[in-house]
Protein backbone atom coordinates (compact mmCIF):
# COMPACT_ATOMS: atom_id res chain seq x y z
CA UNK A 1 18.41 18.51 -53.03
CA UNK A 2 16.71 15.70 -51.04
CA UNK A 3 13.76 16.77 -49.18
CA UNK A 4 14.23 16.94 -45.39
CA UNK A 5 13.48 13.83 -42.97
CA UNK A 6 9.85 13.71 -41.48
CA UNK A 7 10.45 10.89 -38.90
CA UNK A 8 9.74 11.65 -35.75
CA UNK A 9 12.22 10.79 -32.66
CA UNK A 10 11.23 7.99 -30.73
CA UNK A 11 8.82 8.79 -27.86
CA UNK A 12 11.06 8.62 -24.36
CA UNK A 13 8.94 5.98 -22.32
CA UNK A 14 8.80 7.59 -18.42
CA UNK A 15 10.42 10.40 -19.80
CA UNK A 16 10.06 13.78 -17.88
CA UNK A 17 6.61 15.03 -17.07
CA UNK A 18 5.74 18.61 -18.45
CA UNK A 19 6.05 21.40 -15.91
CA UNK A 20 1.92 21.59 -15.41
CA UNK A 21 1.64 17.82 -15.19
CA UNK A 22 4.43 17.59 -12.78
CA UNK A 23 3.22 20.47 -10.79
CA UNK A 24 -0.22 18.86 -10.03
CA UNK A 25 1.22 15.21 -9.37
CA UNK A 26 3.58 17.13 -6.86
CA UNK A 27 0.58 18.42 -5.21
CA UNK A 28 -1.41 15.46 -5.63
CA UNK A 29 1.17 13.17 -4.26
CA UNK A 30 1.96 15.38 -0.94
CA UNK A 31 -1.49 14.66 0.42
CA UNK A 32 -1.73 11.06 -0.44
CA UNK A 33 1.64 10.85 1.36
CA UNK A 34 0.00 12.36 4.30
CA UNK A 35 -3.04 10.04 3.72
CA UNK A 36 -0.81 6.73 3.45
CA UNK A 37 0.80 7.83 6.79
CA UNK A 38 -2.75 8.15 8.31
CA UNK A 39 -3.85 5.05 6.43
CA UNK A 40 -0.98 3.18 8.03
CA UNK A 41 -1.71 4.19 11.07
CA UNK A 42 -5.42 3.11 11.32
CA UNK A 43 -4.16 -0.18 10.26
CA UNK A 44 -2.06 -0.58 12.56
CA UNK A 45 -4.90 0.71 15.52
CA UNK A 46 -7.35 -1.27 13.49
CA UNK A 47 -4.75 -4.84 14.60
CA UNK A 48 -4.14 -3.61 18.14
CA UNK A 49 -7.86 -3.15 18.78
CA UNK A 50 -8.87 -6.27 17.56
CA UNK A 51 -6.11 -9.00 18.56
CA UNK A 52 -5.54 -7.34 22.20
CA UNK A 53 -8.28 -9.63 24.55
CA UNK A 54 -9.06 -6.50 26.67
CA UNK A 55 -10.08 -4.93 23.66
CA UNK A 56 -11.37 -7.06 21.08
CA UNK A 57 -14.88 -6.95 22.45
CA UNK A 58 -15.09 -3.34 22.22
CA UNK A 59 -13.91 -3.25 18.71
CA UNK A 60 -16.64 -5.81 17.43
CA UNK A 61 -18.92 -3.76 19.44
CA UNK A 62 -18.03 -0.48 17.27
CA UNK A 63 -17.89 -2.22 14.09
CA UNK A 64 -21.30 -3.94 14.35
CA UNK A 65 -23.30 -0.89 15.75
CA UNK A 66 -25.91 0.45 13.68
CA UNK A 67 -27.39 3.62 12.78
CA UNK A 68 -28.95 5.00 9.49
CA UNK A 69 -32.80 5.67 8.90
CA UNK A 70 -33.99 1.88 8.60
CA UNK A 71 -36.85 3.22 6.37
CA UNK A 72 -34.64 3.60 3.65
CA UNK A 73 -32.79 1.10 3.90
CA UNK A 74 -30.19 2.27 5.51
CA UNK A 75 -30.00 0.87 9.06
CA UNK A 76 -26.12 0.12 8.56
CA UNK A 77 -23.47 -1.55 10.49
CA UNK A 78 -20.36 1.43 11.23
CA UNK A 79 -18.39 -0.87 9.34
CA UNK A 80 -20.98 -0.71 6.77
CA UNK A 81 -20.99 2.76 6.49
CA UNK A 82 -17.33 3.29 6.36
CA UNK A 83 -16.95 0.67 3.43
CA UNK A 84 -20.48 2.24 1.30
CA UNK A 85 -20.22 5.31 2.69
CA UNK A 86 -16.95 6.58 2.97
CA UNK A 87 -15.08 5.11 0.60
CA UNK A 88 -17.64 7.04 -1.90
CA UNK A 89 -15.66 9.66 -1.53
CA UNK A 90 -12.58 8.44 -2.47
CA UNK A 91 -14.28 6.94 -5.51
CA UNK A 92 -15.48 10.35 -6.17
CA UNK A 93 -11.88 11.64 -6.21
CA UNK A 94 -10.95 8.50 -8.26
CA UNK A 95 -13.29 9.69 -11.05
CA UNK A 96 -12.68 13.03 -10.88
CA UNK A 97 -8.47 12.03 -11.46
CA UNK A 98 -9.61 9.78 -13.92
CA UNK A 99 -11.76 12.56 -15.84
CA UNK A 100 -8.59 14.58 -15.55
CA UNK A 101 -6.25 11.62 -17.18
CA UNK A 102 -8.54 11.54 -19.99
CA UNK A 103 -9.04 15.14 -20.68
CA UNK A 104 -5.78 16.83 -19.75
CA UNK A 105 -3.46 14.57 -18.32
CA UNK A 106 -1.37 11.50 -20.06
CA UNK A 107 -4.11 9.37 -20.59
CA UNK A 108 -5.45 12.33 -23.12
CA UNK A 109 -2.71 11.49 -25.76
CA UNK A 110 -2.97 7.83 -26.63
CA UNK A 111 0.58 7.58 -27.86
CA UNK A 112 1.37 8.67 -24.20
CA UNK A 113 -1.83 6.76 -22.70
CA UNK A 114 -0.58 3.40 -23.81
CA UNK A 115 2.24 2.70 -21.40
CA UNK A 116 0.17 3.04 -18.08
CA UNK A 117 -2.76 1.33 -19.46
CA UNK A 118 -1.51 -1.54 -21.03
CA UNK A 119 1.32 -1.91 -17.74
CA UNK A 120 -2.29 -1.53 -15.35
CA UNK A 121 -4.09 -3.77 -17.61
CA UNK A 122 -1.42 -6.73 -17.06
CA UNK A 123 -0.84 -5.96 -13.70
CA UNK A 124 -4.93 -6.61 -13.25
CA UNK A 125 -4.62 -9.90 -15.50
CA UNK A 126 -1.76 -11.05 -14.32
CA UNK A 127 -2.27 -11.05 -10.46
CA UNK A 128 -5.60 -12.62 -11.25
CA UNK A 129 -4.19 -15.19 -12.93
CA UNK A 130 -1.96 -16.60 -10.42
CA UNK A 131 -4.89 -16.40 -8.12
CA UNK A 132 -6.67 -18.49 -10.22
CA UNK A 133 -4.02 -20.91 -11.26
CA UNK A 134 -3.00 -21.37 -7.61
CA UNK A 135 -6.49 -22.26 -6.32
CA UNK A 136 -7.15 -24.60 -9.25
CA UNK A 137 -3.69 -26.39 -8.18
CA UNK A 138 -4.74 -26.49 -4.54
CA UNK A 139 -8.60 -27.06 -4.86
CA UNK A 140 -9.52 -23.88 -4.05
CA UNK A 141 -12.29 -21.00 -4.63
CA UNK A 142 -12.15 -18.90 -7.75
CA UNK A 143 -14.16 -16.40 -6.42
CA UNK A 144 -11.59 -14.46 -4.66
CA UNK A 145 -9.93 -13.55 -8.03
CA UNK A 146 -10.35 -10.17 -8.37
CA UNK A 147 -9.05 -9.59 -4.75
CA UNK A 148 -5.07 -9.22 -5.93
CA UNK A 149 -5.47 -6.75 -8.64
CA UNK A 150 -5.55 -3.62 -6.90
CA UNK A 151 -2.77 -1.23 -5.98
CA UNK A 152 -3.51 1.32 -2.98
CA UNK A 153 -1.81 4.25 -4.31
CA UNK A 154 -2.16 6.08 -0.52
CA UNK A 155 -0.23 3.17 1.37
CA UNK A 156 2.19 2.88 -1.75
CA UNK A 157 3.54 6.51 -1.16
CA UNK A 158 2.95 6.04 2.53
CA UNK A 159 5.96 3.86 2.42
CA UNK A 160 7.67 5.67 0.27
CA UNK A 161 7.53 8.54 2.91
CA UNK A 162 8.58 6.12 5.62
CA UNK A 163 12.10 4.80 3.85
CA UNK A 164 12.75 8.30 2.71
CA UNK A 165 13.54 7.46 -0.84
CA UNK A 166 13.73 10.30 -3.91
CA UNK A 167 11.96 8.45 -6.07
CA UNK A 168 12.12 11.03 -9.48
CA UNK A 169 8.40 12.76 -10.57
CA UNK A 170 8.37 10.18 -13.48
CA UNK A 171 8.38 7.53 -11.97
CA UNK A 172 5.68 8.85 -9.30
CA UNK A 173 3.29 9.76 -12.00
CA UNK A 174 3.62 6.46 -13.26
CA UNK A 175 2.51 4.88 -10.12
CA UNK A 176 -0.38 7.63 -9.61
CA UNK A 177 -1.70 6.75 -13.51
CA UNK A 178 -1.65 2.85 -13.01
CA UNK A 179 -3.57 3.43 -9.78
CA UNK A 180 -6.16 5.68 -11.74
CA UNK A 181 -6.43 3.06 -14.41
CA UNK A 182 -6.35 0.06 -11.43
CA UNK A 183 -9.05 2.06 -9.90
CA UNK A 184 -11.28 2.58 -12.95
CA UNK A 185 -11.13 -1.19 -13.67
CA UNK A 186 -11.42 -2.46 -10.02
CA UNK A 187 -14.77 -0.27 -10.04
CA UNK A 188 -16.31 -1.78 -13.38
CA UNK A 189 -14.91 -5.28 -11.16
CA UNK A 190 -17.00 -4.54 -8.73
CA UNK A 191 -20.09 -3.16 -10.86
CA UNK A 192 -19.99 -6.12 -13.00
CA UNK A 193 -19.17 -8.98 -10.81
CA UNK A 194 -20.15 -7.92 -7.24
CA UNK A 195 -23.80 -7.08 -8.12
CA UNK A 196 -26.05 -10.36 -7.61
CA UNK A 197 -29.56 -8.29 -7.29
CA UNK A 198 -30.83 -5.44 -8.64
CA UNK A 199 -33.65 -3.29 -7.98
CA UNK A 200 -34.63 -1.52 -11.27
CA UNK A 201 -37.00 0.96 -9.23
CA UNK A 202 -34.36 2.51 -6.91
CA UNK A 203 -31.38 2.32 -9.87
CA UNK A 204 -33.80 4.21 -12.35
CA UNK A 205 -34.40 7.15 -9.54
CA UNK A 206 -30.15 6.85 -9.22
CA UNK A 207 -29.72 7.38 -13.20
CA UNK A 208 -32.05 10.13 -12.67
CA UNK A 209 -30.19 11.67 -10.36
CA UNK A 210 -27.38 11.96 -11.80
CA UNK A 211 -28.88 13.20 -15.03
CA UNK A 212 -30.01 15.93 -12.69
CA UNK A 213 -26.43 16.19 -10.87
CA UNK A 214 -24.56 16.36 -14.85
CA UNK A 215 -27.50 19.07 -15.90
CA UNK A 216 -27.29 21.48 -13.26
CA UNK A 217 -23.16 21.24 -13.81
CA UNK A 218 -24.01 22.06 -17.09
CA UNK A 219 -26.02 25.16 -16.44
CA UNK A 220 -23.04 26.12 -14.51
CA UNK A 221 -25.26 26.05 -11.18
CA UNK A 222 -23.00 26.75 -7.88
CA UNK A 223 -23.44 26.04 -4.01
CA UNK A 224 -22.62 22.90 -2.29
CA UNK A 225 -26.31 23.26 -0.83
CA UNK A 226 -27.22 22.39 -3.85
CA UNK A 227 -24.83 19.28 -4.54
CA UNK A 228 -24.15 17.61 -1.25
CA UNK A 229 -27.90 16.81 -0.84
CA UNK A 230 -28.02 15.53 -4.28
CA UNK A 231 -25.11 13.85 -3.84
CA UNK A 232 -26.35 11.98 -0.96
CA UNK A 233 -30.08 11.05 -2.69
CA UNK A 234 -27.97 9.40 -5.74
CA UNK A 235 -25.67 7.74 -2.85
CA UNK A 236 -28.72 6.31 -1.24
CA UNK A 237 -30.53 5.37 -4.52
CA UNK A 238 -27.78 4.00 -5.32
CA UNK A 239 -27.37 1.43 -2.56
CA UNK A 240 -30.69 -0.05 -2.22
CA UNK A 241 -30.40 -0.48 -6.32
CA UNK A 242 -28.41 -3.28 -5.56
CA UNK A 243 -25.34 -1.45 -7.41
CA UNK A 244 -21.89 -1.10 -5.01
CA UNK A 245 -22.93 2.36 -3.36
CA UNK A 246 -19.39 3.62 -4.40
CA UNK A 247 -20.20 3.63 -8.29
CA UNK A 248 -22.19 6.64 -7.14
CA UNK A 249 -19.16 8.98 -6.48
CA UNK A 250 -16.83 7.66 -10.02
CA UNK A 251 -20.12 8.32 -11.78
CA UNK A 252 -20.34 11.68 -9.85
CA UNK A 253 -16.62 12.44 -10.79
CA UNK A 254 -16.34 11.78 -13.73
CA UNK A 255 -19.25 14.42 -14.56
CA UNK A 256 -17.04 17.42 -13.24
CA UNK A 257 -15.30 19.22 -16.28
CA UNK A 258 -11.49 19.24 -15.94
CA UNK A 259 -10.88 21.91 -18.42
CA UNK A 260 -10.25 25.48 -18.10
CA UNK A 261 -12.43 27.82 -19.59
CA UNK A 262 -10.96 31.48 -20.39
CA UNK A 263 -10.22 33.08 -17.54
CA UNK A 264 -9.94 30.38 -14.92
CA UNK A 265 -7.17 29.31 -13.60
CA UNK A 266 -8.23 25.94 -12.58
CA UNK A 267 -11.08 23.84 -13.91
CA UNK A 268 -14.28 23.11 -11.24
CA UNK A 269 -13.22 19.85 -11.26
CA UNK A 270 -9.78 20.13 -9.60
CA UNK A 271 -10.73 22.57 -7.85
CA UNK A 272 -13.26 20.29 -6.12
CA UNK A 273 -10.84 17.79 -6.01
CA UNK A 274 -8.08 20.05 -4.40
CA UNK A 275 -11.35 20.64 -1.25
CA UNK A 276 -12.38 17.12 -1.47
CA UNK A 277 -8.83 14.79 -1.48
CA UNK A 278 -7.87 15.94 1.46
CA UNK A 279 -11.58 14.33 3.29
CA UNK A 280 -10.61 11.39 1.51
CA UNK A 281 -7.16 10.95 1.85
CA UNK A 282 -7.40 12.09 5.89
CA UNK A 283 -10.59 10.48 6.68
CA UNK A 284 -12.67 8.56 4.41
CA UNK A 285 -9.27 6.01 3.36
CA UNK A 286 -8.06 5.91 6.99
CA UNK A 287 -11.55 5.29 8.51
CA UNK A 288 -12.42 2.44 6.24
CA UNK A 289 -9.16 1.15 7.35
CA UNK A 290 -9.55 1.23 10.55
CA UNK A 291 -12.90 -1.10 10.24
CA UNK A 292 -11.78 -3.35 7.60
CA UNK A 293 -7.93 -4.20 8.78
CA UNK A 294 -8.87 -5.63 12.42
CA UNK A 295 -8.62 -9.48 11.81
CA UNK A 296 -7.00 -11.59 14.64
CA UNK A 297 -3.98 -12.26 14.17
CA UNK A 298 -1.86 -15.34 15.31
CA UNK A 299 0.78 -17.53 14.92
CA UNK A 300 -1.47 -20.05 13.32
CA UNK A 301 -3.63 -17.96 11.09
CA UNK A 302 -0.41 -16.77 9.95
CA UNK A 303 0.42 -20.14 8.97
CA UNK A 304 -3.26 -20.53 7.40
CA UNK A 305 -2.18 -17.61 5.25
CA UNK A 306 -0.10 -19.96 3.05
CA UNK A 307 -1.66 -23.18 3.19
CA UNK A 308 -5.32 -22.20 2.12
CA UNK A 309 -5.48 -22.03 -1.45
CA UNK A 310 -7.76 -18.61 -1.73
CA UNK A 311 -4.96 -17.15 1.01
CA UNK A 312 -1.73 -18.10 -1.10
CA UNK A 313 -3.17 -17.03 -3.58
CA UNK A 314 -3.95 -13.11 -2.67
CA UNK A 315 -0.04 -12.88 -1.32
CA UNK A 316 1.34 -14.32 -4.54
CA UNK A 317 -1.16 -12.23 -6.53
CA UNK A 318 -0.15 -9.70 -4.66
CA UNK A 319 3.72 -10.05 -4.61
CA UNK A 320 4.16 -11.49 -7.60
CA UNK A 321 1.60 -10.83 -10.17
CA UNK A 322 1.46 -7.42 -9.49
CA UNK A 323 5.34 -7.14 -10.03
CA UNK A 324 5.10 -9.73 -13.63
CA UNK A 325 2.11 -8.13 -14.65
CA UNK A 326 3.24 -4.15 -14.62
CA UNK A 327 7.24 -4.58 -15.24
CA UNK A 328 6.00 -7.32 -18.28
CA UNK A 329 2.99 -4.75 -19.75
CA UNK A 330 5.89 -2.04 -19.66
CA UNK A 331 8.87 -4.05 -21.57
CA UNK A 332 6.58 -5.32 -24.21
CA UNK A 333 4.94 -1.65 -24.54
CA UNK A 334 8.38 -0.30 -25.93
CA UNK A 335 9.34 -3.43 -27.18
CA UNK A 336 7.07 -3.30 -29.42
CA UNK A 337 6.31 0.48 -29.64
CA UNK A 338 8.25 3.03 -30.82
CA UNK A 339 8.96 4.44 -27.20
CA UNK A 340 12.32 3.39 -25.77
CA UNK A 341 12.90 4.11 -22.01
CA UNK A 342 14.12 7.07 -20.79
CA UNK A 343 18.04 7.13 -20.29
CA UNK A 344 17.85 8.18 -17.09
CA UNK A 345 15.93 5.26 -15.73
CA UNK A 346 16.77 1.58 -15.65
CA UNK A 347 14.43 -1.23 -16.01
CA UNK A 348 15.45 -2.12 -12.45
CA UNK A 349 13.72 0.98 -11.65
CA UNK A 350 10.86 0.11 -13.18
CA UNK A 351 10.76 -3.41 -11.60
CA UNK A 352 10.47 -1.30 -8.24
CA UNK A 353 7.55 0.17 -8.98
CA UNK A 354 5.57 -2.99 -10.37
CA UNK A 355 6.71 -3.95 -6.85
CA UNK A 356 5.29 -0.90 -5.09
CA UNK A 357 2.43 -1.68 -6.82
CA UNK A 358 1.71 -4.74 -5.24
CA UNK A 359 0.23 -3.27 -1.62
CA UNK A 360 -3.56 -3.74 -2.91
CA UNK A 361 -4.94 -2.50 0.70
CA UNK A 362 -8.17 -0.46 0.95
CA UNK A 363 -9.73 -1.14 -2.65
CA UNK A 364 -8.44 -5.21 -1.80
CA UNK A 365 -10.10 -5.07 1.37
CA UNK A 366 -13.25 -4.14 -0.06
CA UNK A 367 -13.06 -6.65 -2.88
CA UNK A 368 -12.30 -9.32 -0.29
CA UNK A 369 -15.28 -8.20 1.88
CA UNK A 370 -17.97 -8.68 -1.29
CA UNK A 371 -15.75 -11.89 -2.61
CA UNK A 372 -16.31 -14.11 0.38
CA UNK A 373 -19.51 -12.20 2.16
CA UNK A 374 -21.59 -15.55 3.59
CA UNK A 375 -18.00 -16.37 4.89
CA UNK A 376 -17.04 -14.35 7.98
CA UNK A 377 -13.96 -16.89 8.67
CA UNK A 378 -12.70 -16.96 5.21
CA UNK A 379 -13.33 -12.95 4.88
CA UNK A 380 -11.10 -12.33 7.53
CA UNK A 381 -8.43 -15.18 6.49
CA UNK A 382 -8.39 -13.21 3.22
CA UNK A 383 -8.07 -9.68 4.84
CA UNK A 384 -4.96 -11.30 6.83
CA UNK A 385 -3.62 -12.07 2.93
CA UNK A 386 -4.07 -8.69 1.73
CA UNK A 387 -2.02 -7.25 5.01
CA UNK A 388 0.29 -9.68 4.79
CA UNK A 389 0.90 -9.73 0.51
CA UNK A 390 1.01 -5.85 1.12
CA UNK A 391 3.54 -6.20 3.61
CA UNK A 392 6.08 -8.44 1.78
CA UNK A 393 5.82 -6.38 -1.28
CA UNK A 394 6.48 -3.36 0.32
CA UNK A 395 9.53 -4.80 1.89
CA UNK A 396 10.96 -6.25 -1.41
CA UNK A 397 9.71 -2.64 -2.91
CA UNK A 398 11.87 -1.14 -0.09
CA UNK A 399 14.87 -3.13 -0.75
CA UNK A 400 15.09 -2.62 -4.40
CA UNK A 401 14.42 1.13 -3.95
CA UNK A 402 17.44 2.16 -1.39
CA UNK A 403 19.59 0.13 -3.63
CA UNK A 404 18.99 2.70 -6.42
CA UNK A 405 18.43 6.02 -3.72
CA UNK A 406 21.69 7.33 -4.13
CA UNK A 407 21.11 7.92 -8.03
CA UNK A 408 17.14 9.33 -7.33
CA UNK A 409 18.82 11.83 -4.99
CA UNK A 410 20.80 12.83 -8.15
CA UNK A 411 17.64 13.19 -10.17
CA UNK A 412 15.84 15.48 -7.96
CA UNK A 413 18.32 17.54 -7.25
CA UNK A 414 18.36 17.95 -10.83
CA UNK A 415 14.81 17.89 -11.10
CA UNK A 416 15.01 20.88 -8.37
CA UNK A 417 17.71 23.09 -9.29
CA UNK A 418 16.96 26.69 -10.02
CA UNK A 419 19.98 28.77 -10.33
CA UNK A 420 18.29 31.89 -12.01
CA UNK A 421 16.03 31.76 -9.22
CA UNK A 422 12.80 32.22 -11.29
CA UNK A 423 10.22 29.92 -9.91
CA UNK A 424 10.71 27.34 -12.65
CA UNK A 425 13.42 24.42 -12.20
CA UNK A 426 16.42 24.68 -15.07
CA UNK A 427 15.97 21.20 -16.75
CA UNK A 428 12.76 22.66 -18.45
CA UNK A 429 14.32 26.23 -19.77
CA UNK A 430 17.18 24.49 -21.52
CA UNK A 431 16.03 24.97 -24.44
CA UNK A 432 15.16 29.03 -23.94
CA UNK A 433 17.92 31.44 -25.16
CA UNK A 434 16.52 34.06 -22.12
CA UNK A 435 17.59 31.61 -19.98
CA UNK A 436 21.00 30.98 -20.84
CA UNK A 437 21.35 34.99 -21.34
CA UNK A 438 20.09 34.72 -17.31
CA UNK A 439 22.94 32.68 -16.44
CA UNK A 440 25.22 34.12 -18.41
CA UNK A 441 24.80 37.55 -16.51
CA UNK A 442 24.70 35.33 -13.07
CA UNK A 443 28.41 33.86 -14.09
CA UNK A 444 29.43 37.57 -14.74
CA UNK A 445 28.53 39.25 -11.83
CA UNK A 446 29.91 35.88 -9.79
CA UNK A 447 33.18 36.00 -12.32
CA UNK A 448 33.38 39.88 -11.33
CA UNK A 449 32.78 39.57 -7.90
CA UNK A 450 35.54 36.57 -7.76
CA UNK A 451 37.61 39.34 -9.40
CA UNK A 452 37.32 41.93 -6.92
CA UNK A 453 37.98 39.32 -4.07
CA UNK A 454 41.13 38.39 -5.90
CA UNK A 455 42.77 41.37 -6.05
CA UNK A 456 41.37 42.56 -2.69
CA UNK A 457 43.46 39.55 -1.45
CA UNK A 458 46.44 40.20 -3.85
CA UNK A 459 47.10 43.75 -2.61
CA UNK A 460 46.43 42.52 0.81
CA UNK A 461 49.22 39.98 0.50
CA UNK A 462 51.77 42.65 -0.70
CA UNK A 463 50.80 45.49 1.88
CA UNK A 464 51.52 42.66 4.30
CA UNK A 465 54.96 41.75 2.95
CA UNK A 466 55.78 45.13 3.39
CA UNK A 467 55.57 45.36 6.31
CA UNK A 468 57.40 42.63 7.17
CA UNK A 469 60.99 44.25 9.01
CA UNK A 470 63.90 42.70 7.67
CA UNK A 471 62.67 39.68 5.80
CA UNK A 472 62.66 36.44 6.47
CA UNK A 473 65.68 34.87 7.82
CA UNK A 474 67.24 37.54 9.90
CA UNK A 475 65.56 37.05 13.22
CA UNK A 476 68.47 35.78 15.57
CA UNK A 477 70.66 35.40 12.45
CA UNK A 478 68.99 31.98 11.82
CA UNK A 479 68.27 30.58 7.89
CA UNK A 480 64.81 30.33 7.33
C-alpha cells in the first residue's frame, strides 16, 4: 500500500488573515482612517494658510518661531519641533508595529513574511530608480532619491474612507505590512544617509539610555513617570548626536515585548500602542502636516513640477515606481514561490494597491526636507512633488478601486456574516462540526416556524371560503 502524500498545498498568497490578525488590523486600521482624515485636513489648512496673501505672513511667522531650552540645544523652529519632535511618536508606533510583525504578526513566519517584504523592498528600489534615471536623463540632482520610496499608510486609508470603497481585510493588511516594512527601511534611509555629523559624546549618553529604557522593561518596571522622562532624555540625546531625532522612538519601540505572557490578555507593547496611536495618528501625523505641506502654490510652480528634473522625478517615483515596484515584487514572489494568489482576488486588485501605495506624504515630506536642506526653493519645489505625485496616484488608485467595489462589497459581506450570531464571522467556523450543528438547529426552528405560518395561512384560506355565501358566480346571475 503506497505510503500517503506529504506535500503540502500551495500557500494562498493574500489569502484570508486569521481571526486574531484580522481583529487587530481592523482596529488598527479604524484609527489610521480617522488619522488620514485629520492628516488630510491639515494639508489642506497647511495650502490655504500659506498661498492665501492675507495669510501667508502669519503662517511663516508660526512655522519659524522658536522655543526649546537653547542650552541644550534645543532652541527649535515649531516646524522643527513638529518634524523631530512629533513625528517621534509616530516612529515609536512604527517600531512598536514592526516589533509586532516580527514576533506575532506575518512577518513572524518567513514563508508568510516574504510577500510583503520582497513587494516593499521593490517598491523602495524601484521608485528610486526612476528618480535616479530621470534626473540623470535631465541633468538633475541625485540626492533627492530616497524622497519617492515611501508610502503614508494614514493618507492611503484616508482616501480609502473618502471614496467609500470595501476594500477586503487582506488586502488592507497587505497595505498596513508594506508600510511597516516601507517604514523600517525609510528609517535606516534616513539613519544611514541623512546623518552628515555626529557627536559621539551625546550618541553614547543616547545608547545609554536606552540600555536603561530596555533594562527597566525588563525588570518589568511600570509608571509612565518613569518612561516619559526617559523617553524625552534619549529624544534629546538623541538629536544633538547628530542622529535623525526620530530613530529615538523605532529604537524605543521596538524594545516593548509584543508577546503575551500567561495571563494577559494583551502584550505591554500593544497595549501601549493601543494609548499611544491614537496621539500619533490625531496629532503628531496631522501636526507635522500642517508645517511641512504649506508650499505656494501656482500656476507656474505647477508647471515647474514637471520640468525640473528632481520634481519629475518624485511624481513619477511616486506614481509609477511605487505601482512597478510593489505589483512586480508581488508577481515574481508567487511566480517563483510556491504561493499562488488567492482565488478571490485578481491581480488587478493587487495593481490597486501598488497604486495606493504611491501617496508617500508625511515620511516623503520629511525625506525631502533633509534631501535638499541648504535649498529652501528646491525644498519646497519638491514638497509641491510629493502633494502633487500623492495626488495623481490616489486618483488612478481611486479609479481602479470603484471599478472592482461592487465585488469587495461581496467580500465583506462575506467576510461579515454571522448567522449563528456568536461573535465570530462564519467563513472561519467552516470547518467546525458545532457550527454546522448551530445552523442546522437555526434552519429547524426557521423550517418549523415557516411550517406553522403555512398552515396558519392554509386553514385561514379555507375558513374564509366558507364563508363565502353562494360561491362565486351567483351574484346578479353573472359568470364569474
Amino acid at each position: 500500500m503506497a505510503a500517503p502524500s506529504t506535500r503540502k498545498a500551495p500557500r494562498k498568497a493574500l489569502g484570508r488573515l486569521s481571526l486574531p490578525e484580522r481583529a487587530f488590523v481592523v482596529d488598527a486600521l479604524r484609527t489610521e482612517t480617522v488619522g488620514g482624515v485629520l492628516l488630510l485636513l491639515a494639508a489642506v489648512t497647511a495650502l490655504i494658510w500659506a498661498n492665501v496673501p492675507a495669510l501667508h505672513h502669519s503662517y511663516e511667522s508660526v512655522s519659524h518661531f522658536r522655543l526649546g531650552p537653547g542650552a541644550l540645544g534645543l532652541d527649535l523652529s515649531v516646524a522643527h519641533w513638529a518634524a523631530d519632535g512629533l513625528l517621534a511618536v509616530f516612529f515609536f508606533v512604527a517600531g512598536i508595529e514592526l516589533k509586532r510583525e516580527l514576533v506575532a504578526g506575518d512577518l513572524r513566519d518567513p514563508a508568510a513574511a516574504v510577500l510583503p517584504v520582497v513587494a516593499a523592498l521593490c517598491g523602495m528600489a524601484v521608485p528610486a530608480l526612476v528618480y535616479t534615471l530621470t534626473n540623470l536623463t535631465g541633468h538633475g540632482s541625485a540626492q533627492g532619491w530616497a524622497v519617492p520610496t515611501a508610502t503614508d499608510i494614514a493618507f492611503a486609508l484616508a482616501v480609502l474612507a473618502v471614496i467609500g470603497t470595501s476594500l477586503p481585510s487582506t488586502l488592507r493588511a497587505f497595505l498596513l505590512t508594506l508600510a511597516v516594512v516601507d517604514d523600517l527601511f525609510a528609517i535606516l534611509i534616513i539613519a544611514v544617509f541623512f546623518t552628515d555629523r555626529l557627536n559621539f559624546a551625546a550618541l553614547g549618553g543616547a545608547a545609554a539610555a536606552l540600555a536603561v529604557f530596555w533594562l527597566l522593561l525588563r525588570k518589568g518596571v511600570r509608571g509612565w513617570y518613569v518612561y516619559v522622562p526617559l523617553a524625552v532624555v534619549i529624544w534629546a540625546l538623541m538629536y544633538n548626536s547628530g542622529v535623525h531625532a526620530t530613530i529615538a522612538g523605532v529604537a524605543m519601540g521596538l524594545m516593548l515585548r509584543c508577546t503575551t505572557h500567561e495571563g494577559e490578555q494583551h502584550s505591554p507593547g500593544e497595549h501601549i500602542e493601543h494609548l499611544v496611536r491614537p496621539l500619533s495618528a490625531g496629532l503628531a501625523v496631522p501636526m507635522f502636516a500642517l508645517f511641512s505641506a504649506g508650499v505656494t502654490v501656482s500656476g507656474g510652480a505647477l508647471g515647474d513640477v514637471f520640468t525640473k528634473p528632481q520634481t519629475l522625478g518624485v511624481v513619477l517615483g511616486l506614481l509609477v515606481g511605487k505601482a512597478l515596484g510593489i505589483f512586480g515584487g508581488t508577481w515574481l514572489t508567487v511566480r517563483f514561490t510556491r504561493a499562488s494568489l488567492s482565488e478571490d482576488l485578481a491581480w488587478a486588485d493587487v495593481f490597486a494597491v501598488a497604486t495606493l501605495a504611491g501617496i508617500g506624504f508625511t515620511v516623503s515630506l520629511l525625506i525631502g526636507e533633509l534631501a535638499f536642506a541648504g535649498d529652501p526653493l528646491l525644498t519646497d519645489e519638491v514638497k509641491a512633488a510629493v502633494l502633487t505625485g500623492s495626488l495623481l496616484a490616489a486618483l488612478c488608485a481611486t479609479v481602479l478601486l470603484k471599478m472592482r467595489n461592487a465585488r469587495y462589497r461581496r467580500l465583506c459581506e462575506e467576510e461579515e456574516r454571522d448567522e449563528d450570531l456568536d461573535g465570530i464571522p462564519d467563513v472561519y467556523e467552516q470547518d467546525e462540526p458545532a457550527y454546522h450543528l448551530r445552523m442546522a438547529e437555526i434552519h429547524e426552528r426557521k423550517a418549523a416556524e415557516h411550517r406553522r405560518i403555512a398552515a396558519e395561512k392554509s386553514a385561514a384560506a379555507r375558513h374564509g371560503l366558507q364563508e363565502v355565501p353562494g360561491g362565486a358566480g351567483e351574484e346578479d346571475d353573472r359568470r364569474a
